[in-house]
N, C-alpha and C. Protein backbone atom coordinates (compact mmCIF):
# COMPACT_ATOMS: atom_id res chain seq x y z
N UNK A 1 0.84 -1.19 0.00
CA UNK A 1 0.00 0.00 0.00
C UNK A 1 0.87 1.24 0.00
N UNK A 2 0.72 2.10 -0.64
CA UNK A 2 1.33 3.58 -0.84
C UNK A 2 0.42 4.43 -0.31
N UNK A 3 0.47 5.73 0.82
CA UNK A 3 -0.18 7.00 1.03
C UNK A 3 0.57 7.51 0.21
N UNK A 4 -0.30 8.27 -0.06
CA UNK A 4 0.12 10.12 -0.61
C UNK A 4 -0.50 10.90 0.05
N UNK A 5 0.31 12.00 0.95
CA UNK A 5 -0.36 12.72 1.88
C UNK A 5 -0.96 13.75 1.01
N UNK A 6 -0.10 14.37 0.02
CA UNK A 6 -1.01 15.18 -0.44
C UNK A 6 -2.04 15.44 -1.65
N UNK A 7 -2.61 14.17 -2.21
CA UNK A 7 -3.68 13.86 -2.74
C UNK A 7 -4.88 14.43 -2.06
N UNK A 8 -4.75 15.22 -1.11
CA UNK A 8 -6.03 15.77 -0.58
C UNK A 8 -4.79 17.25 0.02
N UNK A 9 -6.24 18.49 0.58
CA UNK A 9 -5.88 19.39 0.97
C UNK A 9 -5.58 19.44 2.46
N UNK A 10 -4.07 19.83 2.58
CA UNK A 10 -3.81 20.10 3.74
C UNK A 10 -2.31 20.97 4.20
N UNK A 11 -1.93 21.12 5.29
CA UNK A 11 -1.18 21.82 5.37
C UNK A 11 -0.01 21.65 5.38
N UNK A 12 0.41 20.16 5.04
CA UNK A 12 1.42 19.42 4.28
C UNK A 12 1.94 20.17 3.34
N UNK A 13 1.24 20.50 2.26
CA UNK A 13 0.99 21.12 0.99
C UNK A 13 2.27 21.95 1.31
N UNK A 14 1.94 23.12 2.14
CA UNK A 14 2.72 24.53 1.93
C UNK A 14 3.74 23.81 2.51
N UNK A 15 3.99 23.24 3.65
CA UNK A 15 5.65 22.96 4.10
C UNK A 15 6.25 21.98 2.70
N UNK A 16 5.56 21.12 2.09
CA UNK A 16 6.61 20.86 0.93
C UNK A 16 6.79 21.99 -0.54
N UNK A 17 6.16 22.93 -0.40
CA UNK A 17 6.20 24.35 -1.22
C UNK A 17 7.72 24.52 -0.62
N UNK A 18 7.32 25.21 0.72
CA UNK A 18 8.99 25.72 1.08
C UNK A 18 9.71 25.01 1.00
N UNK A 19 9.82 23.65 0.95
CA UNK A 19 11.02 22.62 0.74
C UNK A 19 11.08 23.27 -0.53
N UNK A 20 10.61 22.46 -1.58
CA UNK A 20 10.82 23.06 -2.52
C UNK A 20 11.30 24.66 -3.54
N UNK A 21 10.90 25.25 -2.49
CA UNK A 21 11.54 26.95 -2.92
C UNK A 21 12.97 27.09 -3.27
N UNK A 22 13.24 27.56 -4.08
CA UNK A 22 14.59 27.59 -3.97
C UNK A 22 15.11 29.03 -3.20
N UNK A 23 14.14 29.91 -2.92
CA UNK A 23 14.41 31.12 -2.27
C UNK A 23 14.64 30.68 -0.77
N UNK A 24 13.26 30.14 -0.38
CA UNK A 24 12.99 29.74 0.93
C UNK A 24 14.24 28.47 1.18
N UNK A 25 14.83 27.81 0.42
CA UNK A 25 15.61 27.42 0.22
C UNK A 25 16.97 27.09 1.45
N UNK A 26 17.58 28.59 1.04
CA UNK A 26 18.77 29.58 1.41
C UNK A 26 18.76 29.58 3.01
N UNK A 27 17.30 29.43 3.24
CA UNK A 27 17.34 29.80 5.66
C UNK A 27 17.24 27.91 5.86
N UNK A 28 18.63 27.25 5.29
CA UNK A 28 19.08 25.93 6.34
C UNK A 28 18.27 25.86 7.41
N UNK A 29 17.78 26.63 8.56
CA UNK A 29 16.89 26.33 10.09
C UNK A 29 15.76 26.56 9.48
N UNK A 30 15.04 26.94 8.97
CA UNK A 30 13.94 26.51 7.84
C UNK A 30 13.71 25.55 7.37
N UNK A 31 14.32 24.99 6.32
CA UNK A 31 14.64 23.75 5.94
C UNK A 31 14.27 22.59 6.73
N UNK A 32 15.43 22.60 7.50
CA UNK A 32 15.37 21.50 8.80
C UNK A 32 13.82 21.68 9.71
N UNK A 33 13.69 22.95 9.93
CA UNK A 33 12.18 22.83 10.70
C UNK A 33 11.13 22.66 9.82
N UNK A 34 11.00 22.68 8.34
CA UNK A 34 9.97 22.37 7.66
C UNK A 34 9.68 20.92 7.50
N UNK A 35 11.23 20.25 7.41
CA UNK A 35 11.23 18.53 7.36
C UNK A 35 10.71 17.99 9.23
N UNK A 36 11.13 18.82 9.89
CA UNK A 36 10.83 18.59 11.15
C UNK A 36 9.14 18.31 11.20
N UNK A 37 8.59 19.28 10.59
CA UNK A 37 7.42 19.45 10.93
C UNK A 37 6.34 18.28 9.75
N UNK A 38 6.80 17.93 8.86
CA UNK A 38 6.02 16.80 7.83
C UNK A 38 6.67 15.80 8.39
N UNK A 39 7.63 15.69 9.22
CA UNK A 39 7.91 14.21 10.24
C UNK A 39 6.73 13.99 11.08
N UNK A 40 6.35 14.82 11.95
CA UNK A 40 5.38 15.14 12.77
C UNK A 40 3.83 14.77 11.82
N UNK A 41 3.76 14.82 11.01
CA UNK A 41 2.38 15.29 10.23
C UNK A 41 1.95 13.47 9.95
N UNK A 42 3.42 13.11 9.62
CA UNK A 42 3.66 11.50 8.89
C UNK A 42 3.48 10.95 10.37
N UNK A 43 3.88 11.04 10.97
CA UNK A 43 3.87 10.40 12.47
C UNK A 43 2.41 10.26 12.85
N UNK A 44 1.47 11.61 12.92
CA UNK A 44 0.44 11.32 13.29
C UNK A 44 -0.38 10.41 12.42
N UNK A 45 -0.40 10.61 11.11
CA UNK A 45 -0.91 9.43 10.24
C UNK A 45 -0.73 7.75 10.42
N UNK A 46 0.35 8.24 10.96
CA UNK A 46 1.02 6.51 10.65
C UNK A 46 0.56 5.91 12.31
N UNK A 47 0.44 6.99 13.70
CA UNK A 47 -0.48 6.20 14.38
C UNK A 47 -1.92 5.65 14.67
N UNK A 48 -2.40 6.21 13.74
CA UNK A 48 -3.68 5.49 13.52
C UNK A 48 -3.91 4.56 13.05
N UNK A 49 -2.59 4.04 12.42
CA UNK A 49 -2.50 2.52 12.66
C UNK A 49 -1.62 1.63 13.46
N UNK A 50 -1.35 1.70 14.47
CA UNK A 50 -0.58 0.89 15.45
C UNK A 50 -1.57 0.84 16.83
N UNK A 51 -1.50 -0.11 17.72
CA UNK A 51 -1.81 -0.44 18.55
C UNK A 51 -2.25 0.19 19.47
N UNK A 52 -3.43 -0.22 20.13
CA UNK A 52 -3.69 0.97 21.89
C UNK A 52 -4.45 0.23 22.91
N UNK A 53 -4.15 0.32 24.12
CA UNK A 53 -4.82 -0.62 25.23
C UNK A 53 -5.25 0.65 26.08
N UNK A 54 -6.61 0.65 26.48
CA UNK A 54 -7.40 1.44 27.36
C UNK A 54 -6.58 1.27 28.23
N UNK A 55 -6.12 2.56 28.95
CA UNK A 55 -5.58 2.93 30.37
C UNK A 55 -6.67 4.01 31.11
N UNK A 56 -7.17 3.63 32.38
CA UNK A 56 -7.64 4.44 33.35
C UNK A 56 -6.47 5.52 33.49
N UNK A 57 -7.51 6.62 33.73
CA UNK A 57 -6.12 7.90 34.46
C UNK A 57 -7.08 8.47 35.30
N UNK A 58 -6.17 8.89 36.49
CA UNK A 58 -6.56 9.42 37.25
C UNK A 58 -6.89 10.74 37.18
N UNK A 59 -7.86 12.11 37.02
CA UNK A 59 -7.72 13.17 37.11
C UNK A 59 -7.74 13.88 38.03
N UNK A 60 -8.17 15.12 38.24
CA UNK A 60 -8.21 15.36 39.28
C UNK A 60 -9.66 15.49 39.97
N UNK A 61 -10.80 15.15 39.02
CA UNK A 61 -11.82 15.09 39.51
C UNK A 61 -12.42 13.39 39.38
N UNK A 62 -11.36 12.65 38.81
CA UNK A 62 -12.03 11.88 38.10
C UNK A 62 -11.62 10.47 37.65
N UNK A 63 -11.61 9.87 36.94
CA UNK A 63 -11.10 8.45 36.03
C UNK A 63 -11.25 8.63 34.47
N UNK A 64 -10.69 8.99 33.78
CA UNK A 64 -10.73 9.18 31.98
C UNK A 64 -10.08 7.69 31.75
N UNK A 65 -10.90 7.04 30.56
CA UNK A 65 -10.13 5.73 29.95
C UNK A 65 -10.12 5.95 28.96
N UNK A 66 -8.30 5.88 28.66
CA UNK A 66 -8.13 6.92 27.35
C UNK A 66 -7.27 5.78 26.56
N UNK A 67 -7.22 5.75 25.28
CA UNK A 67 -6.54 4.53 24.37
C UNK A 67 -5.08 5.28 24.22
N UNK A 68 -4.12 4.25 24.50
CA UNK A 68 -2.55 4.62 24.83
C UNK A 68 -1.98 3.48 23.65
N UNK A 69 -0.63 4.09 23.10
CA UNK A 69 0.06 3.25 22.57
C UNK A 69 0.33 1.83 23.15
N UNK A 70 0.09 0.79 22.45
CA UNK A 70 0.89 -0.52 23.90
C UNK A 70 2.36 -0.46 23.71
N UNK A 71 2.86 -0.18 22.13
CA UNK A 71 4.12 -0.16 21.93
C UNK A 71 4.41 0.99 21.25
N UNK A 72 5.88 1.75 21.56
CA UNK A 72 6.05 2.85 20.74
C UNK A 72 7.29 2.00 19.40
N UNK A 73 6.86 2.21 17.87
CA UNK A 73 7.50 1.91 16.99
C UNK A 73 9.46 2.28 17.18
N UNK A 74 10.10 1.70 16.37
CA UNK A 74 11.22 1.75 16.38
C UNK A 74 11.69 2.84 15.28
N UNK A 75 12.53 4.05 15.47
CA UNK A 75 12.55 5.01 14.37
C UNK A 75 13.48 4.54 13.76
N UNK A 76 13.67 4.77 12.37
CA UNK A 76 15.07 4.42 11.91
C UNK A 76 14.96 5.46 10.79
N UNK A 77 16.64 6.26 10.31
CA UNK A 77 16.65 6.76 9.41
C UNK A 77 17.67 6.44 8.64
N UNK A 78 18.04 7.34 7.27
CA UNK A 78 18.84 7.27 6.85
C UNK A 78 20.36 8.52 6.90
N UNK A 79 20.89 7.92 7.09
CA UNK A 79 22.06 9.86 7.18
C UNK A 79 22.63 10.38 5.89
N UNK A 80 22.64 11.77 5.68
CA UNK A 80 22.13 12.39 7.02
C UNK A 80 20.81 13.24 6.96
N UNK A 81 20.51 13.37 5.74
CA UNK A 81 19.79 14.22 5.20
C UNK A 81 18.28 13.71 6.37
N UNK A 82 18.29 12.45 6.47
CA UNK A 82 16.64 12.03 6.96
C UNK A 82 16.87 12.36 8.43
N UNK A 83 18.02 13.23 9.23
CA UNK A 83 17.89 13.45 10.24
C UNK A 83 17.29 14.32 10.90
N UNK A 84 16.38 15.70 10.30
CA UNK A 84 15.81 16.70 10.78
C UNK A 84 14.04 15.58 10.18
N UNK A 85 13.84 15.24 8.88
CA UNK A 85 12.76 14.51 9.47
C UNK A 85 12.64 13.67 10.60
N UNK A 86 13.74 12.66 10.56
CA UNK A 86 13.24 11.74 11.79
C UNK A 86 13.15 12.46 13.49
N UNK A 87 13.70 13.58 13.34
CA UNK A 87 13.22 14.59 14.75
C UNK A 87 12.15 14.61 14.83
N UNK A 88 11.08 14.88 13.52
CA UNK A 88 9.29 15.12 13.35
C UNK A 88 8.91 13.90 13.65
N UNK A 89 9.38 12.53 13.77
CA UNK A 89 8.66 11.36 14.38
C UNK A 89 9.08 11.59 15.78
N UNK A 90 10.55 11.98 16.08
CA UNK A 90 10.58 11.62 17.45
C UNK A 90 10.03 12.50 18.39
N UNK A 91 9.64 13.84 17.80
CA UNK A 91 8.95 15.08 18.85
C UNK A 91 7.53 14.10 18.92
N UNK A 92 7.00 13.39 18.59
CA UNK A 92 5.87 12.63 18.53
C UNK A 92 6.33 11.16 19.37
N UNK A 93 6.67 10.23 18.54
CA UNK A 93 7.27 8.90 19.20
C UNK A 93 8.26 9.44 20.08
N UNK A 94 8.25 10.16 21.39
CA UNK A 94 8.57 10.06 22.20
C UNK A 94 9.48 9.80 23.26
N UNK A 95 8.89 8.42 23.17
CA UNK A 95 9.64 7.23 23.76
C UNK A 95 10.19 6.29 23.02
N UNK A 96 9.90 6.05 21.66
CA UNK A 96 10.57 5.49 20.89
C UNK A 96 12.23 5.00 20.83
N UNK A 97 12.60 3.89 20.53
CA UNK A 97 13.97 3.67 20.41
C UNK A 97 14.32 4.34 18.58
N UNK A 98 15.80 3.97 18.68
CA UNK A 98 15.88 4.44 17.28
C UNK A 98 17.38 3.54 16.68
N UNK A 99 17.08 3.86 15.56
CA UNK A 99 18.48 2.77 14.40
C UNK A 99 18.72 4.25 13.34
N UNK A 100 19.65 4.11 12.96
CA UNK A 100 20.77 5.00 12.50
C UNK A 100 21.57 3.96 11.24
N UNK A 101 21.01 4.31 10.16
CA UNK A 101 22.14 3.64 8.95
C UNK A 101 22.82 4.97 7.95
N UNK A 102 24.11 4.35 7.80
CA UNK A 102 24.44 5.91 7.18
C UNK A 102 24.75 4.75 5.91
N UNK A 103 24.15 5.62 4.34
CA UNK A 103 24.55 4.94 3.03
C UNK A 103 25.15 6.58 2.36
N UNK A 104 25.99 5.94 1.42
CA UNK A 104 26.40 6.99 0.64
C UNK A 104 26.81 6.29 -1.09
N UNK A 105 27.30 7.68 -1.67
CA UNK A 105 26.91 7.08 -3.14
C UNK A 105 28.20 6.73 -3.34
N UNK A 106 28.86 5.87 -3.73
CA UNK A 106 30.58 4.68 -4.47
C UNK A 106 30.15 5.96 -5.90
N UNK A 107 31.35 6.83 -6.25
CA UNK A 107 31.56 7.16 -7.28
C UNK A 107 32.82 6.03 -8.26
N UNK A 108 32.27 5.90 -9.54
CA UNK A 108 32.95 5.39 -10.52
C UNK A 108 33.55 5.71 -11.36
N UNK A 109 34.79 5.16 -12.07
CA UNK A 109 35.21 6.60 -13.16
C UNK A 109 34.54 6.76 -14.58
N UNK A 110 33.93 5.46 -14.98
CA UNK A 110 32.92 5.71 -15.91
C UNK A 110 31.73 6.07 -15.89
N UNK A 111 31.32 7.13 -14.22
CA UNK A 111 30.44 8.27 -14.34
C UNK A 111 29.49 7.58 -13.58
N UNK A 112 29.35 6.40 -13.79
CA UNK A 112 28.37 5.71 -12.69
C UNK A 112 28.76 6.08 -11.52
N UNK A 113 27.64 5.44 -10.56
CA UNK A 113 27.69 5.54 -8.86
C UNK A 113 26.75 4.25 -8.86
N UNK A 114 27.16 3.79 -7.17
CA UNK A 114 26.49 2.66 -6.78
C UNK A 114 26.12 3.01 -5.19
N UNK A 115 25.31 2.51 -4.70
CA UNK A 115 24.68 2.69 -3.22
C UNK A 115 25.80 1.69 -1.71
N UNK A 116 25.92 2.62 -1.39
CA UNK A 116 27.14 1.36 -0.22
C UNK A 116 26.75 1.89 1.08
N UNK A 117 26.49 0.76 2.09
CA UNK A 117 25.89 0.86 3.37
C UNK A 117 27.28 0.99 4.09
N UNK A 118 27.88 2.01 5.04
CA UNK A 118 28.88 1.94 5.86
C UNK A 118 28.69 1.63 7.05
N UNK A 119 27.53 2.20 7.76
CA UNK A 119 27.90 2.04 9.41
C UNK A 119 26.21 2.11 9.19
N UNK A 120 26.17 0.81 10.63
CA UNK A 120 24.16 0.76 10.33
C UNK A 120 24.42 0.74 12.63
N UNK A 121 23.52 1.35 12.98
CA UNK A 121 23.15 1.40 14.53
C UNK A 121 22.07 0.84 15.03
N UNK A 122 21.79 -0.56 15.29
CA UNK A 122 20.57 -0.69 15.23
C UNK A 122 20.19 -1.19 16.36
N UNK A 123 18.84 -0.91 17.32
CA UNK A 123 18.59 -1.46 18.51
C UNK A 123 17.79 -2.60 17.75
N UNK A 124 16.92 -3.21 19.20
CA UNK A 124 16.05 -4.28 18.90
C UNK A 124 15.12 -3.99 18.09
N UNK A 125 14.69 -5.08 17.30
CA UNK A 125 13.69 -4.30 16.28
C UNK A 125 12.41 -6.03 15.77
N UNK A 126 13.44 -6.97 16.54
CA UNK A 126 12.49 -8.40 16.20
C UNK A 126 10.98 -7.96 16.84
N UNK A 127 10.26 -8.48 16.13
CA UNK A 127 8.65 -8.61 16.25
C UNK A 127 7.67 -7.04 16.43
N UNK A 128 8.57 -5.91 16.23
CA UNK A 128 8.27 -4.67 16.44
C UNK A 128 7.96 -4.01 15.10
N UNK A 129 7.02 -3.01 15.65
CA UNK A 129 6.88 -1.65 14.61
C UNK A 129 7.84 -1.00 14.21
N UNK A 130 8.80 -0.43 12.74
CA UNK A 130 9.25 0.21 12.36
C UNK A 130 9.04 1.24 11.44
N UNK A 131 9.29 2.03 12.05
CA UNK A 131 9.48 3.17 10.96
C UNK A 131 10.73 3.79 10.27
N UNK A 132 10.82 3.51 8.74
CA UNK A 132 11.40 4.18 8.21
C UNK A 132 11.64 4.78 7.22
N UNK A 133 12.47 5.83 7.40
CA UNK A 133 12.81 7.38 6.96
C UNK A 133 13.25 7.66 6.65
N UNK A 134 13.46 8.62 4.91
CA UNK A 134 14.63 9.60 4.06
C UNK A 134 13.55 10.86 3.77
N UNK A 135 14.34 11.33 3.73
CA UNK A 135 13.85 12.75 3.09
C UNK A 135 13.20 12.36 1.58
N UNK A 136 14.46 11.96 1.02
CA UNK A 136 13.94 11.80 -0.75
C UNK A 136 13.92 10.26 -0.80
N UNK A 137 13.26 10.03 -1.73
CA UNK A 137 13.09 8.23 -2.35
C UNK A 137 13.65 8.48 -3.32
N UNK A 138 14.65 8.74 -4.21
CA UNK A 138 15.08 8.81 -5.63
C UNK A 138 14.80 7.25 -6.54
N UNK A 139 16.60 7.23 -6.65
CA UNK A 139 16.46 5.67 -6.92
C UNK A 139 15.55 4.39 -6.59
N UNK A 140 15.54 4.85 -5.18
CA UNK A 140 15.08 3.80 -4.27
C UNK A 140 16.11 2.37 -3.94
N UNK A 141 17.39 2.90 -4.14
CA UNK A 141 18.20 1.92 -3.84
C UNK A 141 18.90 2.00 -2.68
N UNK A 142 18.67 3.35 -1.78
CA UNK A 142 19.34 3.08 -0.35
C UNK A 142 18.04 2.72 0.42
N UNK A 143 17.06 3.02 0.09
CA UNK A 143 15.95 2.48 0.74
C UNK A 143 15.78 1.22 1.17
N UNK A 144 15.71 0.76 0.10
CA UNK A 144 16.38 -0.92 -0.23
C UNK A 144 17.43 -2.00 0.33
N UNK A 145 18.10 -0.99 0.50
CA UNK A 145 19.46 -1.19 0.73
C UNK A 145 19.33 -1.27 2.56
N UNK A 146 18.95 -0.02 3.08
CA UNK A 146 18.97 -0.03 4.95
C UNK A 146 17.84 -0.77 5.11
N UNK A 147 16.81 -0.69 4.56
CA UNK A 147 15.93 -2.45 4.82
C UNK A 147 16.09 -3.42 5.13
N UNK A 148 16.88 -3.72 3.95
CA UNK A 148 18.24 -5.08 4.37
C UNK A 148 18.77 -5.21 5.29
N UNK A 149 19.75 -4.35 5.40
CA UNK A 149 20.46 -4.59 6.32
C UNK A 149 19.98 -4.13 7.74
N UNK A 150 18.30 -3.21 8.27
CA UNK A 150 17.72 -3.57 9.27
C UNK A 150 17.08 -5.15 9.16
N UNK A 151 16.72 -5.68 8.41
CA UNK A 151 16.49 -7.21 8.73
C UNK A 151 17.16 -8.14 8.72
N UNK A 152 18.72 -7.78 8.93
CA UNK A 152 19.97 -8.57 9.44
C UNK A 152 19.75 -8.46 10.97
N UNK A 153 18.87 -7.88 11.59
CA UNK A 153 19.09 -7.32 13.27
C UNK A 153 17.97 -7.62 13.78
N UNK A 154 17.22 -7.95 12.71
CA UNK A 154 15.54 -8.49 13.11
C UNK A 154 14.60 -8.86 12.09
N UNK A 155 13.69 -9.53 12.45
CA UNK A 155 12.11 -9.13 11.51
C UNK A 155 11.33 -8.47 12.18
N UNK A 156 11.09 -7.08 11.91
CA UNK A 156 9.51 -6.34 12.30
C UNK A 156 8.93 -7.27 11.96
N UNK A 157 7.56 -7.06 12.83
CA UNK A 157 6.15 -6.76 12.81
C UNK A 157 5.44 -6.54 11.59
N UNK A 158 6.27 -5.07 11.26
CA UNK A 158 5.52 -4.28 9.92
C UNK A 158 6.62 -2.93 10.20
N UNK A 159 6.31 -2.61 8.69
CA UNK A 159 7.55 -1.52 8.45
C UNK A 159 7.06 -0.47 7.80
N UNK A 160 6.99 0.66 8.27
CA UNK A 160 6.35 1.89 7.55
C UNK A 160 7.25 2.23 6.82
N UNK A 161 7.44 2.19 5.64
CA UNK A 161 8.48 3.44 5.10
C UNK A 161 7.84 4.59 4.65
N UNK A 162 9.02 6.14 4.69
CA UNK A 162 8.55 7.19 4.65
C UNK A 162 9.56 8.21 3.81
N UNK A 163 8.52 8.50 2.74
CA UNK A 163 10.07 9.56 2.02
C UNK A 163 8.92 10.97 1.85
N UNK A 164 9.68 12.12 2.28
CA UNK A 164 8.82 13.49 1.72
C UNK A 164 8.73 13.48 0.34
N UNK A 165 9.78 13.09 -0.38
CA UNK A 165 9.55 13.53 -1.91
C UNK A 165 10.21 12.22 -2.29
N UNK A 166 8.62 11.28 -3.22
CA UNK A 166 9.33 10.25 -4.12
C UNK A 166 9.41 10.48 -5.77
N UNK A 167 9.98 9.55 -6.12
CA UNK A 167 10.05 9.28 -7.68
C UNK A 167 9.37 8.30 -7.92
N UNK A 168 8.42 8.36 -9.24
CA UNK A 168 7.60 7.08 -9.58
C UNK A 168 8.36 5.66 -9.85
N UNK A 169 9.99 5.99 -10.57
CA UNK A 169 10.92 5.27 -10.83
C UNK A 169 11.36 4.26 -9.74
N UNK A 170 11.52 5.08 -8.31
CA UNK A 170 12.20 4.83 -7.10
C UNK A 170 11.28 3.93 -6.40
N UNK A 171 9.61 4.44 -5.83
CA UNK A 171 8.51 3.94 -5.54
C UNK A 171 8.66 2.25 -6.81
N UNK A 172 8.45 2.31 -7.63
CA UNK A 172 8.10 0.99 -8.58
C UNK A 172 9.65 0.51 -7.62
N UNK A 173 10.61 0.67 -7.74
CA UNK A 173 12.43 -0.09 -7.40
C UNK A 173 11.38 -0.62 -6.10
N UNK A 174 11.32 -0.11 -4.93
CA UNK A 174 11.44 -0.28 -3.86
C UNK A 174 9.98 -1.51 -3.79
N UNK A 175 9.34 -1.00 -4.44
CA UNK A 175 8.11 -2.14 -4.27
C UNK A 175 8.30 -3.57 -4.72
N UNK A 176 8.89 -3.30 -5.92
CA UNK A 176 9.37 -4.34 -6.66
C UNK A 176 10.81 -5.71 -6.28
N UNK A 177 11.45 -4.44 -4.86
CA UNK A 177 12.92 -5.58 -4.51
C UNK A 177 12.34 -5.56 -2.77
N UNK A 178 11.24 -4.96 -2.18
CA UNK A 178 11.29 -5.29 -0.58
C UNK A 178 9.72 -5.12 -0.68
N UNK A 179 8.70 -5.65 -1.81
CA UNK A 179 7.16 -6.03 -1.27
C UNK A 179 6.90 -6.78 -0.68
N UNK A 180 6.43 -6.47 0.63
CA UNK A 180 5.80 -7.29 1.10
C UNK A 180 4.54 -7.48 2.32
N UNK A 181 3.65 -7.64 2.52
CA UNK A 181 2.05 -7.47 3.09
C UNK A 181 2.47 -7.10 4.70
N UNK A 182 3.63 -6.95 5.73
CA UNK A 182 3.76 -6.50 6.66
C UNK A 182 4.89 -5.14 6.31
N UNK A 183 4.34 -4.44 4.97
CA UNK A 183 5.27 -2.82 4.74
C UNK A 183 4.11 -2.32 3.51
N UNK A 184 4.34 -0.66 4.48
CA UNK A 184 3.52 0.18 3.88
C UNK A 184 4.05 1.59 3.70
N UNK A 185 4.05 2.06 2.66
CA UNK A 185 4.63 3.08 1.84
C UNK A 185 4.25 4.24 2.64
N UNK A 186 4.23 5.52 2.85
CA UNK A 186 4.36 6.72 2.87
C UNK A 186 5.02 7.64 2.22
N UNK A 187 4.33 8.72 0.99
CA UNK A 187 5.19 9.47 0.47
C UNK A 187 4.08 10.85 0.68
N UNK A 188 5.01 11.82 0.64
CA UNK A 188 4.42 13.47 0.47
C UNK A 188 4.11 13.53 -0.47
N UNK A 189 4.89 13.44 -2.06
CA UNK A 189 4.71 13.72 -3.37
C UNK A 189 5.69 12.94 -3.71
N UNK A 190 4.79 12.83 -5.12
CA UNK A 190 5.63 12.07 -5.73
C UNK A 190 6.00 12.45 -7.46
N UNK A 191 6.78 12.70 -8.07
CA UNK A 191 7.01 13.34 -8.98
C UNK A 191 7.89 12.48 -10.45
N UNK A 192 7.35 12.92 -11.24
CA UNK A 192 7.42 11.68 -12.75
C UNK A 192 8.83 11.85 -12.78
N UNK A 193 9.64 12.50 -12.42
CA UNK A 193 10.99 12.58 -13.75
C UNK A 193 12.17 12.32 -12.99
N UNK A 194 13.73 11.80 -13.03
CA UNK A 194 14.41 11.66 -12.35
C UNK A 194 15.66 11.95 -13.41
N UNK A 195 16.65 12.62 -12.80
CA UNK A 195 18.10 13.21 -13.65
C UNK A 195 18.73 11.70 -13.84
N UNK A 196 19.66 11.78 -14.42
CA UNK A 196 20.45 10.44 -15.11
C UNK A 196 21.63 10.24 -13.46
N UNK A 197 21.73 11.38 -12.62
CA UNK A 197 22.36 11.59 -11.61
C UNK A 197 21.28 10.98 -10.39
N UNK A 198 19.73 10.66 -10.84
CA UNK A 198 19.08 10.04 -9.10
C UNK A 198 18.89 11.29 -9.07
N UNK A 199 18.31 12.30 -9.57
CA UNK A 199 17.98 13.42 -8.53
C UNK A 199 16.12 13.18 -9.15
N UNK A 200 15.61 13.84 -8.63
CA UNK A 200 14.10 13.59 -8.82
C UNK A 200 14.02 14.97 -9.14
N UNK A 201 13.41 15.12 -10.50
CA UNK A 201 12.52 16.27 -10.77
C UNK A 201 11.68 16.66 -10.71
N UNK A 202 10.31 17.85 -10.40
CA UNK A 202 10.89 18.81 -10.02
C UNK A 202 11.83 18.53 -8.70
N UNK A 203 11.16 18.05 -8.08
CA UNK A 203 12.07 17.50 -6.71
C UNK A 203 12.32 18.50 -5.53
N UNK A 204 13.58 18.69 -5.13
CA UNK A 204 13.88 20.05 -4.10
C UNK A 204 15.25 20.20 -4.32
N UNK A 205 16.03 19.22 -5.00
CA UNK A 205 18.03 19.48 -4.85
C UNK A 205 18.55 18.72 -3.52
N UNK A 206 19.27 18.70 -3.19
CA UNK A 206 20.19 18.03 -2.30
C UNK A 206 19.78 18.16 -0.90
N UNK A 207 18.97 17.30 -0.29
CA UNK A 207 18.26 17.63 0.94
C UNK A 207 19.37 17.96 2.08
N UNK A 208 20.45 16.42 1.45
CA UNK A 208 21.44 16.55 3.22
C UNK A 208 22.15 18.36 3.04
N UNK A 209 22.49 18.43 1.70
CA UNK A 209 23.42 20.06 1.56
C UNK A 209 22.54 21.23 2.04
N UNK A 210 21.20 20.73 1.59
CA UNK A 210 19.88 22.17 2.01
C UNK A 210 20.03 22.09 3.77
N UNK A 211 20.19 20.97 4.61
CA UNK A 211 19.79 21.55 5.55
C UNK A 211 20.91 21.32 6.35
N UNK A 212 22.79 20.85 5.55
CA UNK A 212 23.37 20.68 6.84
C UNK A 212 24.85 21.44 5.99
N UNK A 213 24.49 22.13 4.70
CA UNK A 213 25.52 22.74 4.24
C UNK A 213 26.34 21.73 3.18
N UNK A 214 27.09 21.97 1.81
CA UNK A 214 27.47 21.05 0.96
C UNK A 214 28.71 20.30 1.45
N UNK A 215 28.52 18.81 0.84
CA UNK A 215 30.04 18.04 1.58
C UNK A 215 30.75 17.89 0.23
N UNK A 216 31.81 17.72 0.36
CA UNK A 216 33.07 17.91 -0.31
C UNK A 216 33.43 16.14 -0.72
């Protein structure tokens, strides 16, 4: 199953505008708080489907029985760029644990590039909720890729994945090499065209450089 958050009207909409700006662009703490805040937006979506056991609470006049998480999901992102989103799950998930995979692109001299997993952090994650997180879905081959190698450390439960901005190209990759009936898609937008470089058009440009400055 794939969401698209913004197939309907909401206020999603304008924070992926300013991603997208190239003016609005330029204020980096912008940036980062706009991905902050469609973390948050994805978070609340994505708990309306996970688990809740009635808890009594005490008030102060009273007893409220209010439906509580039984489990808080496991965050996981990708580095570094998916690190100001995955803040927007964790100002929400809480209590949540979290996994940390850093992938980067193998340049080649005949112009190609290939996807290579270096350092993956991963807590417990057997029989649990996961969520996970990039900013962009391009290719869809690091997606793919930290999947993997989170189900070297476990089998979830079920696995949310979550990109603000996909590619139709990337979405088909990812469905096509990790489908399966306990994982469910999340994208903001999703957009037809992709550069011969993996960049997604219109797209937004270089998420990790927009919000943490260009690496060398």
């Amino acid at each position: 199953m794939v969401n698209v958050l913004t197939s309907g009207n909401s206020i999603l909409n304008q924070f992926i505008s300013e991603l997208r700006d190239s003016e609005i662009q330029k204020d980096s703490l912008r940036f980062r708080h706009n991905l902050e805040r469609l973390g948050g937006i994805f978070a609340y979506e994505i708990s309306k489907n996970l688990s809740y056991t009635v808890k009594e609470v005490v008030t102060p006049l009273g007893i409220a029985n209010v439906p509580v998480l039984t489990d808080y999901p496991v965050l996981a992102t990708i580095l570094r760029a998916g690190l100001p989103f995955h803040q927007g799950f964790l100002d929400f998930f809480d209590k949540s644990e979290n996994a940390f995979i850093s992938a980067f692109r193998k340049h080649h001299k005949d112009g190609t590039f290939s996807i290579n997993i270096e350092y993956a952090s991963v807590t417990e994650i057997e029989n649990k909720v996961v969520i996970l997180c990039d900013t962009m879905l391009a290719s869809g081959s690091s997606m793919v890729l930290a999947f993997k190698e989170l189900v070297t450390h476990g089998i979830p439960s079920h696995t949310h994945i979550v990109a603000a901005v996909a590619s139709v190209e990337g979405l088909e990759y990812v469905k096509k090499n990790i489908a399966k009936k306990d994982i469910t898609i999340w994208v903001g937008a999703i957009d037809d065209e992709m550069t011969a470089q993996s960049y997604i058009v219109p797209g937004l440009g270089d998420a990790g450089d927009l919000a943490y400055g260009k690496k060398h």
